[in-house]
Protein backbone atom coordinates (compact mmCIF):
# COMPACT_ATOMS: atom_id res chain seq x y z
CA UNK A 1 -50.04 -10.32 -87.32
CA UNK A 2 -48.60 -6.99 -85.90
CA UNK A 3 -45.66 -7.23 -83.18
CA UNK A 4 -46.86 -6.06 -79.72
CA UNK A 5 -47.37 -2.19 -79.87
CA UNK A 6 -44.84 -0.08 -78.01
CA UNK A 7 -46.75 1.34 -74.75
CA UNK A 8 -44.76 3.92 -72.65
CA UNK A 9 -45.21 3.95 -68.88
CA UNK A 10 -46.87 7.48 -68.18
CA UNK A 11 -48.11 9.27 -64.92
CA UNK A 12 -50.43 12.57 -64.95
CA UNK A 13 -48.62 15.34 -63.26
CA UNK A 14 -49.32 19.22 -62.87
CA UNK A 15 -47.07 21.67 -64.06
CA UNK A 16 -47.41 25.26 -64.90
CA UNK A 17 -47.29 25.53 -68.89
CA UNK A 18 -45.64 28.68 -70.39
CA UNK A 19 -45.53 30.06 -73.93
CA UNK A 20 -43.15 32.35 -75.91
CA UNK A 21 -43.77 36.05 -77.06
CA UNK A 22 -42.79 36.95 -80.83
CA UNK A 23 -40.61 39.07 -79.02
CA UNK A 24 -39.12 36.04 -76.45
CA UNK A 25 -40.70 36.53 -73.17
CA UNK A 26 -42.50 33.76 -71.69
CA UNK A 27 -46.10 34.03 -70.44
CA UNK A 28 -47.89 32.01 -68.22
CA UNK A 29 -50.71 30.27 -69.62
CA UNK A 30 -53.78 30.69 -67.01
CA UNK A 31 -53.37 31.15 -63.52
CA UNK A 32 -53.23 27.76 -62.22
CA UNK A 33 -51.09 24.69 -63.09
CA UNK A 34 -51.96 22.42 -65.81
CA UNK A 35 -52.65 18.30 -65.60
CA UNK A 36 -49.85 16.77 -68.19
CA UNK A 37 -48.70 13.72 -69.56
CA UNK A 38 -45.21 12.89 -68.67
CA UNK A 39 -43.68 9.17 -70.02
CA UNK A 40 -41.96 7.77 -66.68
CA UNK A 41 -39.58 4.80 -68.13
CA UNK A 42 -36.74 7.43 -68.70
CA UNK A 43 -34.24 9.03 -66.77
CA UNK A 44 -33.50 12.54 -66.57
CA UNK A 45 -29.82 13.41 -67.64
CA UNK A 46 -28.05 14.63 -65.00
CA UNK A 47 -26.43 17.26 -67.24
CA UNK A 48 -29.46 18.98 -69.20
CA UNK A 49 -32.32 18.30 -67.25
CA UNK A 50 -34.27 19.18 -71.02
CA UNK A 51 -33.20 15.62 -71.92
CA UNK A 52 -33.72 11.90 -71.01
CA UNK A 53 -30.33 9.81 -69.65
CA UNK A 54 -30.77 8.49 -74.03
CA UNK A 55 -30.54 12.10 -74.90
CA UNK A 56 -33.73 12.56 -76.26
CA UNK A 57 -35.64 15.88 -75.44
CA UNK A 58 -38.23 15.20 -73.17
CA UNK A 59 -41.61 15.57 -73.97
CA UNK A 60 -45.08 16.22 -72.22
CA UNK A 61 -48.68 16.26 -73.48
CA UNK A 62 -51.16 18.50 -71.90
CA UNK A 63 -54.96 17.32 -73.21
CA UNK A 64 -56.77 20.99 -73.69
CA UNK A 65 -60.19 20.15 -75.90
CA UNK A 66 -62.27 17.12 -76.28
CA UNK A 67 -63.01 16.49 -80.22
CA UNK A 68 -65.25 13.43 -80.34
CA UNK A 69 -66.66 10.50 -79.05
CA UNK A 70 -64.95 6.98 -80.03
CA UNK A 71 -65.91 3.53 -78.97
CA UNK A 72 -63.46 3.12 -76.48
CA UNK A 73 -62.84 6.64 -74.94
CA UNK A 74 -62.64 10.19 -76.70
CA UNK A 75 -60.41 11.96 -79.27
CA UNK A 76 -59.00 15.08 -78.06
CA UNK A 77 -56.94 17.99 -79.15
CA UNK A 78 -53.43 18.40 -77.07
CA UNK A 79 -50.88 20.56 -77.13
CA UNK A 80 -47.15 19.26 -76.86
CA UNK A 81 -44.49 20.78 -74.13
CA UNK A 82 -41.18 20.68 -73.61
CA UNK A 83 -39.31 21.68 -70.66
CA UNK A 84 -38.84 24.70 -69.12
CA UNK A 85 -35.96 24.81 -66.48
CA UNK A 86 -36.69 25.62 -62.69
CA UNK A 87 -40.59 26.39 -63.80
CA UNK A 88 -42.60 23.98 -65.78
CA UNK A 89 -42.92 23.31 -69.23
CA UNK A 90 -43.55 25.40 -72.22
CA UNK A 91 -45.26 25.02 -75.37
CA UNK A 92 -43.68 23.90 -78.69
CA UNK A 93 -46.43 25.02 -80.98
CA UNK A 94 -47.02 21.37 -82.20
CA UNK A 95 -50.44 20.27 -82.06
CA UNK A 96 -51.25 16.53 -81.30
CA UNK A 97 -54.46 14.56 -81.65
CA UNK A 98 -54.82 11.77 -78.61
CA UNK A 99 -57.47 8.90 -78.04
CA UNK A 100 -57.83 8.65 -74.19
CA UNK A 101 -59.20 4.95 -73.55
CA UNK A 102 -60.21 3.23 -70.30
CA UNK A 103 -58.05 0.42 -70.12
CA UNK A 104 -60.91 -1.18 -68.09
CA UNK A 105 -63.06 -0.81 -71.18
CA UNK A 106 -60.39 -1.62 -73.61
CA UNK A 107 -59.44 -5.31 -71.77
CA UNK A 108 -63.60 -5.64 -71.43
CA UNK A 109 -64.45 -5.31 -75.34
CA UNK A 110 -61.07 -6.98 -76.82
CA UNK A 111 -62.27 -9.45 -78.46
CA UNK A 112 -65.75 -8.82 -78.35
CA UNK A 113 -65.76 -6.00 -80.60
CA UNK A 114 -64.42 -5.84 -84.43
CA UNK A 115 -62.28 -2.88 -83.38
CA UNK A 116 -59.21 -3.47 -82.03
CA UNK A 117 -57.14 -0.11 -80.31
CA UNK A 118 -54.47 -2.32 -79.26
CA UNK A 119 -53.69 -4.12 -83.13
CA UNK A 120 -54.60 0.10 -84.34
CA UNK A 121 -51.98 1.53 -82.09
CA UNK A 122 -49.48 -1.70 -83.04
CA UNK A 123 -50.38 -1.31 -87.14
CA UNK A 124 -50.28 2.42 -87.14
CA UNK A 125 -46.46 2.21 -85.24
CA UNK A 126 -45.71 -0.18 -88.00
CA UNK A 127 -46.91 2.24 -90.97
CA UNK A 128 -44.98 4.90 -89.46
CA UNK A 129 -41.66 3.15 -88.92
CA UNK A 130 -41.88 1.92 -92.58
CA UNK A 131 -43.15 4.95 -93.72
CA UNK A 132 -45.64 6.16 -97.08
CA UNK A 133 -47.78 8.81 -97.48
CA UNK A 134 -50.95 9.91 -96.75
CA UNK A 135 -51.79 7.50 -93.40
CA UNK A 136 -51.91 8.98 -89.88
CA UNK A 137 -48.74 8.85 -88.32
CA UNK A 138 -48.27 7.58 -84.72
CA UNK A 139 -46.06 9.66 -81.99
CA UNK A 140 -46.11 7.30 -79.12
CA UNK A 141 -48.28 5.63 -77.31
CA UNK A 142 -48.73 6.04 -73.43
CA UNK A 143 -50.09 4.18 -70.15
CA UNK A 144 -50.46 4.92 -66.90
CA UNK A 145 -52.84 2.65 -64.27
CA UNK A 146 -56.58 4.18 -65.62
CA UNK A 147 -55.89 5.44 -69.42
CA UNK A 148 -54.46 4.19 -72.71
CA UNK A 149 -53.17 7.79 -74.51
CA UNK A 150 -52.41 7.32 -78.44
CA UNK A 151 -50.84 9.82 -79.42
CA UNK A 152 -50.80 11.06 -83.14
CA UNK A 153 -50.11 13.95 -85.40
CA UNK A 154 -53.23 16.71 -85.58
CA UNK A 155 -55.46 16.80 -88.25
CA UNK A 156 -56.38 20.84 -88.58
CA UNK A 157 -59.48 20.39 -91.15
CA UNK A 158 -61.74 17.77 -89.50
CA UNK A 159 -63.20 14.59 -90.95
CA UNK A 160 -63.31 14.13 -94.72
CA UNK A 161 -67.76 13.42 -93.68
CA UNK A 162 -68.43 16.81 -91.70
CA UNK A 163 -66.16 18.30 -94.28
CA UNK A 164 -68.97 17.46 -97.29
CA UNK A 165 -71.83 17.78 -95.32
CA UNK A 166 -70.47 20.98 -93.76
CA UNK A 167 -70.07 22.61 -97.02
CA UNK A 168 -72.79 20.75 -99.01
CA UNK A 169 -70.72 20.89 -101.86
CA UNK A 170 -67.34 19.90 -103.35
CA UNK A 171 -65.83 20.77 -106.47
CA UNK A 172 -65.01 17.94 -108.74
CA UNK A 173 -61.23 19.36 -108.58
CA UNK A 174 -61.35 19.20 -104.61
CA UNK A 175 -62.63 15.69 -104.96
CA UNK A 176 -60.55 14.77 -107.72
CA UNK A 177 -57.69 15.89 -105.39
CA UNK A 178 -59.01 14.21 -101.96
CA UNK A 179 -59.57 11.57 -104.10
CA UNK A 180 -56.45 10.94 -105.14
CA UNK A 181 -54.53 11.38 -102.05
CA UNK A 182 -56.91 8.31 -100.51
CA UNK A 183 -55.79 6.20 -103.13
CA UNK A 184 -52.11 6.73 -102.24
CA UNK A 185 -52.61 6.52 -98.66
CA UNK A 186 -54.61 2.66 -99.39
CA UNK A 187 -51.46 2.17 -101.89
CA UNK A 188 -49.42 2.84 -98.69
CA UNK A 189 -51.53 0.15 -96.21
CA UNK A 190 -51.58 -2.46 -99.73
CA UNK A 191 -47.75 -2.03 -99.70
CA UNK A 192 -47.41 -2.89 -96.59
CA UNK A 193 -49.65 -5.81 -96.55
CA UNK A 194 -52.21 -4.02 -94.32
CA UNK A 195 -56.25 -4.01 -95.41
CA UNK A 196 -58.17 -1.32 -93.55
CA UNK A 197 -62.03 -3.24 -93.92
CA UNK A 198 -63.59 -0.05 -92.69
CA UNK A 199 -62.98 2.45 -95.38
CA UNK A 200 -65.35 5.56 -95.03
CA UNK A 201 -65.64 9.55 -95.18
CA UNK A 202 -65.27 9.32 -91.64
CA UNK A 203 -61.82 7.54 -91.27
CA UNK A 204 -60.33 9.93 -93.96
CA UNK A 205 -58.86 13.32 -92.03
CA UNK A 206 -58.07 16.60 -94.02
CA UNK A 207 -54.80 18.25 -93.19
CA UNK A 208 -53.91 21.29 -94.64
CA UNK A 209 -56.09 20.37 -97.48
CA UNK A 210 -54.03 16.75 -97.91
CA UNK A 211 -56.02 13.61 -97.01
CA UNK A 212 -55.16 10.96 -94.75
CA UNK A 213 -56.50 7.67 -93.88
CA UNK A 214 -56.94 6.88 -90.42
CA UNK A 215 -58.54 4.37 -87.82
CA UNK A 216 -56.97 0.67 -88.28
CA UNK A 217 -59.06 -0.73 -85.43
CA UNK A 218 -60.44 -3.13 -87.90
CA UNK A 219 -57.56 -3.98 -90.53
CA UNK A 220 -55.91 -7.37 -90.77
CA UNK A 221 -52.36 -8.13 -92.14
């Protein structure tokens, strides 16, 4: 078994968001204030109000684009902020994937269903601590008192499924490639003890042409 998964306290608040010119300046992004995902079980330091009491840089998610359906919510692109002293936040230019889930619906099918977000948040915090190559990494995981927010890094090319049937046609270099990169990222999860049980095109992401295995709903350890 996994230990617990690590699930940050979180509140929705809204903020304006800001971004920075090649040449500095700072826009405003839109003309109204954004809804944002601030963690709530840190402090602000009372000396740099861009850091928690820790002395970690704060961080905020703003959800922009839903991506696709899943079984227990929906996958959506987000950008991630940091702060911006006296008026909001600003971007970073880091892109973040993040499965929003209805805790109502998560505590209603645990158990019920072979997928698991709970043991998939708790397995993929596990890979990433121990680290290995081509698996989804986990950022952090969030919760306020209607959502369940996983947040992980952003895959820019899609599914390794629409990506075939998109360009009905791969090279056998491209697959050889892909190919390869899978087996390293199941080397990674055999490692570590972890089997995945639901291997398919669609739980393999492309990033930057690199493959990564993802969704652990199902695996055991």
């Amino acid at each position: 078994p996994f230990d617990d998964p690590v699930i940050v306290p979180a509140r929705l608040i809204q903020q304006n968001v800001f971004y920075t010119t090649p040449s500095g300046g700072s826009v405003l992004v839109g003309n109204s204030p954004k809804d944002i995902i601030i963690r709530t079980d840190l402090r602000i330091s009372a000396s740099n109000e861009t850091k928690h009491t820790d002395g970690t840089e704060i961080r905020a998610y703003w959800i922009y684009k839903f991506l696709s359906q899943a079984i227990y919510g929906g996958v959506h692109l987000a950008y991630e902020l940091k702060v911006k002293p006296g008026e909001g936040y600003e971007l970073t230019g880091r892109n973040v994937a993040i499965k929003k889930m209805l805790r109502e619906k998560v505590s209603a099918l645990r158990g019920r269903s072979l997928e698991d977000p709970l043991k998939e948040i708790a397995c993929t915090q596990y890979l990433t601590a121990a680290g290995g190559a081509n698996v989804l990494k986990s950022i952090i995981a969030l919760s306020d008192e209607t959502y369940l927010y996983s947040v992980l890094e952003y895959c820019n090319g899609g599914d390794l499924f629409a990506t075939v049937l998109d360009s009905h046609y791969v090279s056998e270099n491209r697959a050889r490639w892909w190919f390869q990169q899978i087996l390293v990222g199941v080397q990674t999860l055999q490692s570590r003890g972890v089997c995945h049980r639901d291997m398919s095109l669609e739980n393999m992401m492309i990033n930057n042409d690199n493959a990564l295995v993802i969704d652990l709903g199902m695996c055991l350890r």
